[in-house]
Protein backbone atom coordinates (compact mmCIF):
# COMPACT_ATOMS: atom_id res chain seq x y z
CA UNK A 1 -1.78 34.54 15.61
CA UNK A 2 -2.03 31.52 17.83
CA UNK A 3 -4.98 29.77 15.98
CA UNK A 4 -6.43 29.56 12.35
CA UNK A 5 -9.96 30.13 12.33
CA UNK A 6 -12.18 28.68 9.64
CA UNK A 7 -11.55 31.35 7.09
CA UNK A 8 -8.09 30.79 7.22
CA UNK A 9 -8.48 26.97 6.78
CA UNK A 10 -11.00 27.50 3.64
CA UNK A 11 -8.41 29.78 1.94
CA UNK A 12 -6.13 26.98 2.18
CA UNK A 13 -8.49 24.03 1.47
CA UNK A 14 -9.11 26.92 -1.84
CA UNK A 15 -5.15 27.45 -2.78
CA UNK A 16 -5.15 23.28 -2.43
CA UNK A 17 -7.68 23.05 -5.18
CA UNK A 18 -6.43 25.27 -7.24
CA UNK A 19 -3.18 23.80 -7.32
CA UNK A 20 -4.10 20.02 -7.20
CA UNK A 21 -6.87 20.34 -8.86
CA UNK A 22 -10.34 17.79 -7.70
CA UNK A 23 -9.68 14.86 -9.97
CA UNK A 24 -5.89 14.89 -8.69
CA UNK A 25 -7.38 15.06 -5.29
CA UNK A 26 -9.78 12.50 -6.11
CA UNK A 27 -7.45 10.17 -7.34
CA UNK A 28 -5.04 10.56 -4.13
CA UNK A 29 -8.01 10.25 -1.59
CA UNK A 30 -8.76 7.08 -3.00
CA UNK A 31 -5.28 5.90 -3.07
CA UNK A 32 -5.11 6.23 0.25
CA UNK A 33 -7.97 4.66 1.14
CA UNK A 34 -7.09 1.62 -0.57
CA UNK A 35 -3.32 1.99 1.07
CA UNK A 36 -5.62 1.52 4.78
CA UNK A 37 -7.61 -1.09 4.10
CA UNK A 38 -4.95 -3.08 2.48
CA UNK A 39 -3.12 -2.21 6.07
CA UNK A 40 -6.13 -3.03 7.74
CA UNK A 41 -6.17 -6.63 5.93
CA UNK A 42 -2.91 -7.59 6.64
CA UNK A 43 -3.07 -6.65 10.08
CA UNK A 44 -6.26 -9.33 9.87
CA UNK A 45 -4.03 -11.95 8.23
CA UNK A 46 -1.32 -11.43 10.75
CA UNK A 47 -3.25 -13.05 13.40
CA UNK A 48 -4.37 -15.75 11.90
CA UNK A 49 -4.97 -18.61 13.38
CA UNK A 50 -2.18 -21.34 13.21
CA UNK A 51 -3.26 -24.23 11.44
CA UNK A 52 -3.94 -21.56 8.43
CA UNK A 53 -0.58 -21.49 8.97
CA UNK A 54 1.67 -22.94 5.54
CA UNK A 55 3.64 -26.23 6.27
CA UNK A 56 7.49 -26.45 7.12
CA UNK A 57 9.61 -26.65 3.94
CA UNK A 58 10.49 -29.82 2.83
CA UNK A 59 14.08 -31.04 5.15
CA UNK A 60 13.06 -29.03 8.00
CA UNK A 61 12.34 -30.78 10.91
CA UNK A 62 9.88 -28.97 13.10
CA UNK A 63 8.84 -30.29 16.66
CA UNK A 64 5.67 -31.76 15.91
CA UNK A 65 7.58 -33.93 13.25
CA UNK A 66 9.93 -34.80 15.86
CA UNK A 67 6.94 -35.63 18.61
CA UNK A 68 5.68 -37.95 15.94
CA UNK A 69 8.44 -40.14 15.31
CA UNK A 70 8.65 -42.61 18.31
CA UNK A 71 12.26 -43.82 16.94
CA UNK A 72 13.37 -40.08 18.54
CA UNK A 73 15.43 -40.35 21.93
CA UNK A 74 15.66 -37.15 23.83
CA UNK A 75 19.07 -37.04 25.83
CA UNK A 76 20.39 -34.59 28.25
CA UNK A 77 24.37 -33.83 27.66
CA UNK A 78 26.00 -33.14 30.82
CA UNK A 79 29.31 -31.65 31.63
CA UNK A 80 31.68 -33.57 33.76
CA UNK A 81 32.69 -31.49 36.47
């Protein structure tokens, strides 16, 4: 009772048939297919490279703006102790 042999995997793979029916089954294989490779593609897009990247929405400065503008002063605040 451990393991199914092949018989008992048939009879199933038979009952699942019956009940489904091979155009249902069909039409769920593909389905899932589709579901992977549209997983598989934006796993692809998620490591795209960054100047596919889109730009920064309009107001937002970003640090690339900021390294452009030369009228910028970086300060560091200190505490008084």
């Amino acid at each position: 009772m451990g393991s199914l042999s092949i018989w008992h995997w048939l009879i199933v793979l038979l009952i699942v048939v019956m009940v489904f029916g091979t155009k249902k089954l069909k039409n769920m294989g593909g389905d899932l297919g589709s579901a992977v490779k549209g997983f598989k593609d934006g796993m692809k897009d998620g490591s795209a490279p960054a100047e596919d990247k889109p730009a920064a929405p309009a107001g937002q400065v970003t640090n690339a703006a900021a390294a452009q503008d030369k009228t910028t002063i970086d300060v560091e605040a200190r505490t008084k102790s």
